[in-house]
PDB file of N, CA and C in Angstrom:
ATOM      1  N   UNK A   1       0.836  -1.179   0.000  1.00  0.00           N
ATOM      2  CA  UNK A   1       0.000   0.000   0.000  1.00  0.00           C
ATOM      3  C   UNK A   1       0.879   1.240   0.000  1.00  0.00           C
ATOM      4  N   UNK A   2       0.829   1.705  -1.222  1.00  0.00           N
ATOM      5  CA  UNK A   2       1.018   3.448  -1.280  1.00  0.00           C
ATOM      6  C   UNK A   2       0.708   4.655   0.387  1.00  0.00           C
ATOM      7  N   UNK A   3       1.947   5.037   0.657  1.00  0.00           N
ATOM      8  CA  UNK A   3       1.043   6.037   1.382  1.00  0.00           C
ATOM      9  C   UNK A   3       2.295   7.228   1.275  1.00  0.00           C
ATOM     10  N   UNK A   4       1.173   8.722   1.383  1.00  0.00           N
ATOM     11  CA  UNK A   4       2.105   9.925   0.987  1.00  0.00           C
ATOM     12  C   UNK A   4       2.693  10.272   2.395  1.00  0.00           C
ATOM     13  N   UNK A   5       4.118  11.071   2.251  1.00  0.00           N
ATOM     14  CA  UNK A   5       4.663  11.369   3.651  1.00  0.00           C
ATOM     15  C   UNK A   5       4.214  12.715   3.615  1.00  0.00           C
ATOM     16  N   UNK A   6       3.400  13.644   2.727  1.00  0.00           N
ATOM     17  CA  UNK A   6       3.154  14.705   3.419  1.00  0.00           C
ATOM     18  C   UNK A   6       1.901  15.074   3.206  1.00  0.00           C
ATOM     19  N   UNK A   7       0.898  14.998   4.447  1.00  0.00           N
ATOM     20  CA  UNK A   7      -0.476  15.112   4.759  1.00  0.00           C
ATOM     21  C   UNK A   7      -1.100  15.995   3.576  1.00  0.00           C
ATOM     22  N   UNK A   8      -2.477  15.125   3.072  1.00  0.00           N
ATOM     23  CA  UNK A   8      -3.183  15.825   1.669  1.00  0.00           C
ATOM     24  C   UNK A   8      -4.097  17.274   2.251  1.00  0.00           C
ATOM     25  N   UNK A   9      -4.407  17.433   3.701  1.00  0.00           N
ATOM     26  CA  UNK A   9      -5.139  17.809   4.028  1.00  0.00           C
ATOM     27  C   UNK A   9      -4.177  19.689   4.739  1.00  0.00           C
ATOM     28  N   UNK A  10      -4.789  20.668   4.821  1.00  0.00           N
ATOM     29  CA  UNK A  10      -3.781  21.702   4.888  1.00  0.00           C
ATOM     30  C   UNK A  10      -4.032  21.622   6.582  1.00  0.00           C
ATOM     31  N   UNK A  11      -4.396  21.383   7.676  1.00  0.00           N
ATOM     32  CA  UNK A  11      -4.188  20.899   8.710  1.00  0.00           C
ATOM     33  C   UNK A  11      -2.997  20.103   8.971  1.00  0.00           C
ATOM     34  N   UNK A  12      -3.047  19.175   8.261  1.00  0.00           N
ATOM     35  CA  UNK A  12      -1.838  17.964   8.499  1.00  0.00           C
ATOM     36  C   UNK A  12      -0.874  18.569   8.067  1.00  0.00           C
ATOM     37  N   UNK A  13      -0.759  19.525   6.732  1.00  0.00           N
ATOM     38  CA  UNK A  13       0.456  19.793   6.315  1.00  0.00           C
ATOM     39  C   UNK A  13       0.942  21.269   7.341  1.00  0.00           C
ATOM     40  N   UNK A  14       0.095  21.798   7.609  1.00  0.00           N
ATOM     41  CA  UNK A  14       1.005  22.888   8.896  1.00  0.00           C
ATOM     42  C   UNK A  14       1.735  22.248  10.170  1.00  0.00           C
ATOM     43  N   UNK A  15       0.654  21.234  10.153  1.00  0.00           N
ATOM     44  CA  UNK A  15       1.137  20.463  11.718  1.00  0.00           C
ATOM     45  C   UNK A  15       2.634  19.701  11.375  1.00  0.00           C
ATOM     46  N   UNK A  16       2.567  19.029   9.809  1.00  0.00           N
ATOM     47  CA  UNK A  16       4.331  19.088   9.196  1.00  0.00           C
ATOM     48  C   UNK A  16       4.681  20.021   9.297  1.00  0.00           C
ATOM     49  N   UNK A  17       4.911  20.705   8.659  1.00  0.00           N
ATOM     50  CA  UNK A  17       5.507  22.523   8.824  1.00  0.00           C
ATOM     51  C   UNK A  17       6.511  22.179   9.815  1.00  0.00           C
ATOM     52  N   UNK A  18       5.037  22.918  10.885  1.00  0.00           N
ATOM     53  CA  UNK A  18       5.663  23.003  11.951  1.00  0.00           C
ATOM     54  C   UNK A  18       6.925  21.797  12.966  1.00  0.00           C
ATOM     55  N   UNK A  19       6.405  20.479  12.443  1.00  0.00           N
ATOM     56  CA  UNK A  19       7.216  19.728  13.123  1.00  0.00           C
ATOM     57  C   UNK A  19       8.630  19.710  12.285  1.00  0.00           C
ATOM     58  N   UNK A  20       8.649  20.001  11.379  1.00  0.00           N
ATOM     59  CA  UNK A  20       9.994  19.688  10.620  1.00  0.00           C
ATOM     60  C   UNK A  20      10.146  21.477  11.279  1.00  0.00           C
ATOM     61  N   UNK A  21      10.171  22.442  11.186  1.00  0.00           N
ATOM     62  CA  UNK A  21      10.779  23.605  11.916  1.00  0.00           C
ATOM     63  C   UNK A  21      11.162  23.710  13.206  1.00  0.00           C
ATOM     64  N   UNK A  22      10.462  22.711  13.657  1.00  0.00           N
ATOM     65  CA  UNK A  22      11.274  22.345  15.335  1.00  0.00           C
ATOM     66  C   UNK A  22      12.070  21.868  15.401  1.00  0.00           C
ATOM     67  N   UNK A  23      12.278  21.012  14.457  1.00  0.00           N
ATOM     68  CA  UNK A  23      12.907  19.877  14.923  1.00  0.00           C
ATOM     69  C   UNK A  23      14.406  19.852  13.937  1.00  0.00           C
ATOM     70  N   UNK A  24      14.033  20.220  12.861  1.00  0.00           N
ATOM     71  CA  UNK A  24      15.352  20.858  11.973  1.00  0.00           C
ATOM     72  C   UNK A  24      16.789  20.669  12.750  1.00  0.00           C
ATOM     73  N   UNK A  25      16.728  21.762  13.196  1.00  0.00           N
ATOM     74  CA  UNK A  25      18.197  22.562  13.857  1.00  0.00           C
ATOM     75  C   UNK A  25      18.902  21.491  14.374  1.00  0.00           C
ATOM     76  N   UNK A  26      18.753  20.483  15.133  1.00  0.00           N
ATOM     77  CA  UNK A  26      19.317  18.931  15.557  1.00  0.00           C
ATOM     78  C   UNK A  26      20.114  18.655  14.477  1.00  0.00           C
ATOM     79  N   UNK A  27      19.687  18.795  12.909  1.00  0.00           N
ATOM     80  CA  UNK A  27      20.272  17.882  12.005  1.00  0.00           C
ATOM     81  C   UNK A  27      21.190  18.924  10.984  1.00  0.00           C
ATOM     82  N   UNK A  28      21.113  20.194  11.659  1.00  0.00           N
ATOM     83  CA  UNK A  28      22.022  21.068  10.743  1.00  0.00           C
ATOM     84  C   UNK A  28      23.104  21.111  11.214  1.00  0.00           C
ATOM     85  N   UNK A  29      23.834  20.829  11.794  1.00  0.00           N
ATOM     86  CA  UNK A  29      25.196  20.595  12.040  1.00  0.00           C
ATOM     87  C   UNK A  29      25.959  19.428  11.339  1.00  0.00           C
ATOM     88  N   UNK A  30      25.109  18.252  11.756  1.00  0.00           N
ATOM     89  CA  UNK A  30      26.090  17.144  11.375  1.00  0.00           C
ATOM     90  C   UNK A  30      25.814  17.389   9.458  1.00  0.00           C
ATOM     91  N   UNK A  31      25.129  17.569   9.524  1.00  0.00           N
ATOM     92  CA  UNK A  31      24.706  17.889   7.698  1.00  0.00           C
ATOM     93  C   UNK A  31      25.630  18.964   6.876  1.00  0.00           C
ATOM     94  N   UNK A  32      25.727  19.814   8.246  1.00  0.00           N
ATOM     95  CA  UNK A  32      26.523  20.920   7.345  1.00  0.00           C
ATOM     96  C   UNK A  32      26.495  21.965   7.157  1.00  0.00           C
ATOM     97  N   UNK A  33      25.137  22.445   7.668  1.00  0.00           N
ATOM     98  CA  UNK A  33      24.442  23.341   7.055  1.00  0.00           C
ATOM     99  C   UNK A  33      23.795  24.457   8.298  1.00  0.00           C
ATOM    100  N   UNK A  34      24.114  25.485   7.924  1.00  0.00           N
ATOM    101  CA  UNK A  34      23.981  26.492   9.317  1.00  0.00           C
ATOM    102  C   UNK A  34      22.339  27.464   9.200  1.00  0.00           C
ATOM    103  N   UNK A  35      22.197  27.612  10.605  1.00  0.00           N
ATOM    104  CA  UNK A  35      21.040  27.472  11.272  1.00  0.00           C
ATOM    105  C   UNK A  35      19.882  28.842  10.665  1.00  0.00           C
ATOM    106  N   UNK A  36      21.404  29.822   9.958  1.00  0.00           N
ATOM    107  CA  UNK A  36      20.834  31.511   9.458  1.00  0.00           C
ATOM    108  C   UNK A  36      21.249  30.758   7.629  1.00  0.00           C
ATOM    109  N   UNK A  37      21.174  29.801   7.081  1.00  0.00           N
ATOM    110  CA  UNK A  37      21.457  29.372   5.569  1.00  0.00           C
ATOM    111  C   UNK A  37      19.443  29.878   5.487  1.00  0.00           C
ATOM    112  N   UNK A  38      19.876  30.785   4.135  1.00  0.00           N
ATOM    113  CA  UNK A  38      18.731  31.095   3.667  1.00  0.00           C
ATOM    114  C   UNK A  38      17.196  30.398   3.476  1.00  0.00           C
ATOM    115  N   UNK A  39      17.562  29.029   3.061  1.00  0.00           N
ATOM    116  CA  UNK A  39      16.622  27.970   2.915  1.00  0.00           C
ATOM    117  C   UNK A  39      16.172  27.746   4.498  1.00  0.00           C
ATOM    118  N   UNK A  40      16.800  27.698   4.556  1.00  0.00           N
ATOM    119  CA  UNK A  40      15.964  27.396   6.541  1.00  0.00           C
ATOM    120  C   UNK A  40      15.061  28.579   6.893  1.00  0.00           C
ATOM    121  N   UNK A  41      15.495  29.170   6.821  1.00  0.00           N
ATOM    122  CA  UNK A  41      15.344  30.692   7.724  1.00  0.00           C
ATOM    123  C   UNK A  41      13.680  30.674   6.962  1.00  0.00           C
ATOM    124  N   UNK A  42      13.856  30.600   5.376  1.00  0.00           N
ATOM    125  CA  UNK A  42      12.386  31.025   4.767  1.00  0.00           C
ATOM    126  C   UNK A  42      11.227  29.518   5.162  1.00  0.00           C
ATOM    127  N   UNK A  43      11.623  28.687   5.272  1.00  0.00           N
ATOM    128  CA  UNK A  43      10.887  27.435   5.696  1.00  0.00           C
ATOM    129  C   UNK A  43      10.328  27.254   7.179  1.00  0.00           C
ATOM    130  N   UNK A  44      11.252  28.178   8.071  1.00  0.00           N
ATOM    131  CA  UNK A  44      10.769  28.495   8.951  1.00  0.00           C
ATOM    132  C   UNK A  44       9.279  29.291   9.111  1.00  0.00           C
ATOM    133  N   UNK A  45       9.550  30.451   8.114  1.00  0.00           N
ATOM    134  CA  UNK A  45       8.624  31.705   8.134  1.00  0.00           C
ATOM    135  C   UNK A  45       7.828  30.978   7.198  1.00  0.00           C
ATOM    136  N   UNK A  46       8.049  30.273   6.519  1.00  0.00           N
ATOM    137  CA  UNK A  46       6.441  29.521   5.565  1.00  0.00           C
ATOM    138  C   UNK A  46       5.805  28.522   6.153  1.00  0.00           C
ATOM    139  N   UNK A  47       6.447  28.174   7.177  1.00  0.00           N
ATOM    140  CA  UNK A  47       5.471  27.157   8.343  1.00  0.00           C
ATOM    141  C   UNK A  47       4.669  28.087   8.966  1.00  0.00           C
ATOM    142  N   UNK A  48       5.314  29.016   9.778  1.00  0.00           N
ATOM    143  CA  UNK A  48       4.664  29.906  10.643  1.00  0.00           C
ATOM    144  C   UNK A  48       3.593  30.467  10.050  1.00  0.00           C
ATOM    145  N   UNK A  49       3.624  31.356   8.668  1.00  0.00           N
ATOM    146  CA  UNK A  49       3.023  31.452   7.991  1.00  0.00           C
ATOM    147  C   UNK A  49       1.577  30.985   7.496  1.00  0.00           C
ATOM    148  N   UNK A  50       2.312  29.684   6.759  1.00  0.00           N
ATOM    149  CA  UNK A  50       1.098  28.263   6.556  1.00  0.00           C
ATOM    150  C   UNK A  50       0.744  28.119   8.036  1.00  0.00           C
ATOM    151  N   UNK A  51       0.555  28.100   9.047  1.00  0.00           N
ATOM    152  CA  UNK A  51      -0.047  27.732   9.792  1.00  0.00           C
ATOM    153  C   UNK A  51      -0.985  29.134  10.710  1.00  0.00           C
ATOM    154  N   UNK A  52      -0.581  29.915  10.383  1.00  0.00           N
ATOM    155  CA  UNK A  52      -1.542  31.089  10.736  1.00  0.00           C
ATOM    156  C   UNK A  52      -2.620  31.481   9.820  1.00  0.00           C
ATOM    157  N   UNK A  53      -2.227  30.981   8.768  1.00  0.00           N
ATOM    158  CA  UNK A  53      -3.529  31.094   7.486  1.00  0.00           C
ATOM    159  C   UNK A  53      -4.361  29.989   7.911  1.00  0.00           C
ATOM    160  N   UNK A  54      -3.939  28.810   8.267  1.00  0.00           N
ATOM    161  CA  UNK A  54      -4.764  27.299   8.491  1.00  0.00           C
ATOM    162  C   UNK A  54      -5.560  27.648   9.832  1.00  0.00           C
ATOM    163  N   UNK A  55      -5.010  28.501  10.650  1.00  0.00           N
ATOM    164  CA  UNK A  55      -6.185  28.800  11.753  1.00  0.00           C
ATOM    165  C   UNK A  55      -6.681  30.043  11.201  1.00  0.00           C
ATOM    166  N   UNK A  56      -6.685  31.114  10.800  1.00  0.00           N
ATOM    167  CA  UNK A  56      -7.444  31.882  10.590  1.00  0.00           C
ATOM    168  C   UNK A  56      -8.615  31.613   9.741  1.00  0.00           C
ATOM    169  N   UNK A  57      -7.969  30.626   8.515  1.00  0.00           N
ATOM    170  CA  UNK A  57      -9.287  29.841   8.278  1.00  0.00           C
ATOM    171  C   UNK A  57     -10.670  29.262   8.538  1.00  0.00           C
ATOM    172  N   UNK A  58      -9.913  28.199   9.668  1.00  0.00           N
ATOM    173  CA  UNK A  58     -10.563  27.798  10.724  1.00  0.00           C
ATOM    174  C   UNK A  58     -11.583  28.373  11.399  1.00  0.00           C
ATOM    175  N   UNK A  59     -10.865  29.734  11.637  1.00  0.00           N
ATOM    176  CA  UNK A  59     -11.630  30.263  12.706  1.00  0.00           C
ATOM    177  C   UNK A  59     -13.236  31.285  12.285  1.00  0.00           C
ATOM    178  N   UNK A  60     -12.415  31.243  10.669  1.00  0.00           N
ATOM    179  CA  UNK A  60     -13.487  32.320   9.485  1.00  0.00           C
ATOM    180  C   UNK A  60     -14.471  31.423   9.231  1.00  0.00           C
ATOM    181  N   UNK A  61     -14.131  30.225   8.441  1.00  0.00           N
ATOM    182  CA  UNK A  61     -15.183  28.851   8.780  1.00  0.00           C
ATOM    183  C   UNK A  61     -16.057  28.437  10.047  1.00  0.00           C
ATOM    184  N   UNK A  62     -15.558  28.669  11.395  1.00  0.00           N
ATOM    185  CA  UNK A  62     -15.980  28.210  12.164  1.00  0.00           C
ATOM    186  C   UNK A  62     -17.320  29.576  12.572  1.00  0.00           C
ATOM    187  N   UNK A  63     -16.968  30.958  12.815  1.00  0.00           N
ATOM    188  CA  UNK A  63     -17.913  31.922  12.578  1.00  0.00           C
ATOM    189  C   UNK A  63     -18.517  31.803  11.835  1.00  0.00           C
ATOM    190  N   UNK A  64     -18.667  32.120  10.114  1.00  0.00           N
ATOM    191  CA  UNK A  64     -19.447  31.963   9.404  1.00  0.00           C
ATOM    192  C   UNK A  64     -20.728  31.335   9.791  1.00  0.00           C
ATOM    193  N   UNK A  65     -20.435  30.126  10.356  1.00  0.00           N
ATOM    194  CA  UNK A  65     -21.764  29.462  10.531  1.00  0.00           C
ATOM    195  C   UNK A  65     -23.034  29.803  11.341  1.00  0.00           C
ATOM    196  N   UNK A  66     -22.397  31.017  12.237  1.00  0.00           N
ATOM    197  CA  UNK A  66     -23.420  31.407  13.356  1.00  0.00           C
ATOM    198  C   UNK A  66     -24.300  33.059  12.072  1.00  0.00           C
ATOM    199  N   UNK A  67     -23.379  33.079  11.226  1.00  0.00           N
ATOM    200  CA  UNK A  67     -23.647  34.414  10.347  1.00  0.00           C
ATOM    201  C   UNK A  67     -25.062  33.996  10.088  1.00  0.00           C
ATOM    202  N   UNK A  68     -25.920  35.293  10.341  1.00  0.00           N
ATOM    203  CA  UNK A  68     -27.453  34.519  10.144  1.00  0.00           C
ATOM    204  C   UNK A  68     -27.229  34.722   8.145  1.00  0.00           C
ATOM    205  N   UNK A  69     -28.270  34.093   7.268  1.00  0.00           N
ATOM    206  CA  UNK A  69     -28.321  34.552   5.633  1.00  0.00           C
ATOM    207  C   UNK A  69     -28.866  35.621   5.756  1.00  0.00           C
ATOM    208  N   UNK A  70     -28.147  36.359   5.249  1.00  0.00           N
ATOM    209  CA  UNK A  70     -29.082  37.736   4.441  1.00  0.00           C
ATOM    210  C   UNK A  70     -29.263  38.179   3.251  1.00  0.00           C
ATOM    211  N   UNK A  71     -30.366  38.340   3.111  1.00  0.00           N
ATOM    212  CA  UNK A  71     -31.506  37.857   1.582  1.00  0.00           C
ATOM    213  C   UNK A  71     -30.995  39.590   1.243  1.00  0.00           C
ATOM    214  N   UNK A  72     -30.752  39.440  -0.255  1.00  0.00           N
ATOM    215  CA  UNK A  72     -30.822  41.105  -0.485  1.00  0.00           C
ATOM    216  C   UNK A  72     -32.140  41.564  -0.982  1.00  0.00           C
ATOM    217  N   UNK A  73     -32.513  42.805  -0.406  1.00  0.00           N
ATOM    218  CA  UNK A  73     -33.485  43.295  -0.621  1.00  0.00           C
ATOM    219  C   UNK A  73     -33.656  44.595  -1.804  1.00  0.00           C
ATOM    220  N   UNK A  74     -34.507  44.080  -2.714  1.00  0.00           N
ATOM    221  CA  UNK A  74     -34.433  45.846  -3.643  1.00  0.00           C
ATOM    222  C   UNK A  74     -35.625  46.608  -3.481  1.00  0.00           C
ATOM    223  N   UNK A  75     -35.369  47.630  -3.730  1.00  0.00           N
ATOM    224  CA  UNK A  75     -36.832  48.725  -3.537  1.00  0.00           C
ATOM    225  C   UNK A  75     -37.035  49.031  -4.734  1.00  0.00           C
ATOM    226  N   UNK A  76     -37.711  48.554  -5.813  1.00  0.00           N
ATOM    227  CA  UNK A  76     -38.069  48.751  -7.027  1.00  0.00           C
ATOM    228  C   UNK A  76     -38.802  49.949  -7.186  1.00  0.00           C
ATOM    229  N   UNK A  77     -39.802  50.596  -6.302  1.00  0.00           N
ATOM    230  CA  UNK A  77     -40.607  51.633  -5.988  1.00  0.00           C
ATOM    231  C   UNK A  77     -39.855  52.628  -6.669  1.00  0.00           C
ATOM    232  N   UNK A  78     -40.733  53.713  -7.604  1.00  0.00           N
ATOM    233  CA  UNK A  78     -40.249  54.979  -8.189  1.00  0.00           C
ATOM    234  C   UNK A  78     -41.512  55.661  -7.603  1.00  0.00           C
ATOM    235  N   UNK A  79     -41.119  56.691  -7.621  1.00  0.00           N
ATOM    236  CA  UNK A  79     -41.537  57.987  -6.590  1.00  0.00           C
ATOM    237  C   UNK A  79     -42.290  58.624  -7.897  1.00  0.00           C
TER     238      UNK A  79
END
């Protein structure tokens, strides 16, 4: 069985994000590769990023629902 290593769903993939941005810095040394190298630094800020859009989402989705519908109304009436 096929399975993908990075979550289809944009929940799962912030919650990656974020775990590979924690957890990174452990493996930049023996690798080689320093902690201010450009590629890090922006993967950092596109987790943080991606994951402040994935709750603000959330949270726009989760309001919405209490939004009562509002029907538009026209006043066709000429005076």
């Amino acid at each position: 069985m096929k399975s993908d290593y990075l979550e289809r769903d944009d929940e799962g993939r912030a919650q990656q994000f974020i775990l590979f941005r924690d957890n990174i810095g452990q493996f930049l040394v023996p690798l080689g590769i320093q902690a201010t190298h450009e590629d890090i630094v922006q993967q950092a800020a596109d987790a943080t990023r991606f994951r402040v859009m994935v709750d603000f989402q959330a949270t726009m989705q989760k309001a919405a629902q209490s939004w009562p519908t509002r029907k538009p109304t026209f006043n066709l009436k000429t005076r």
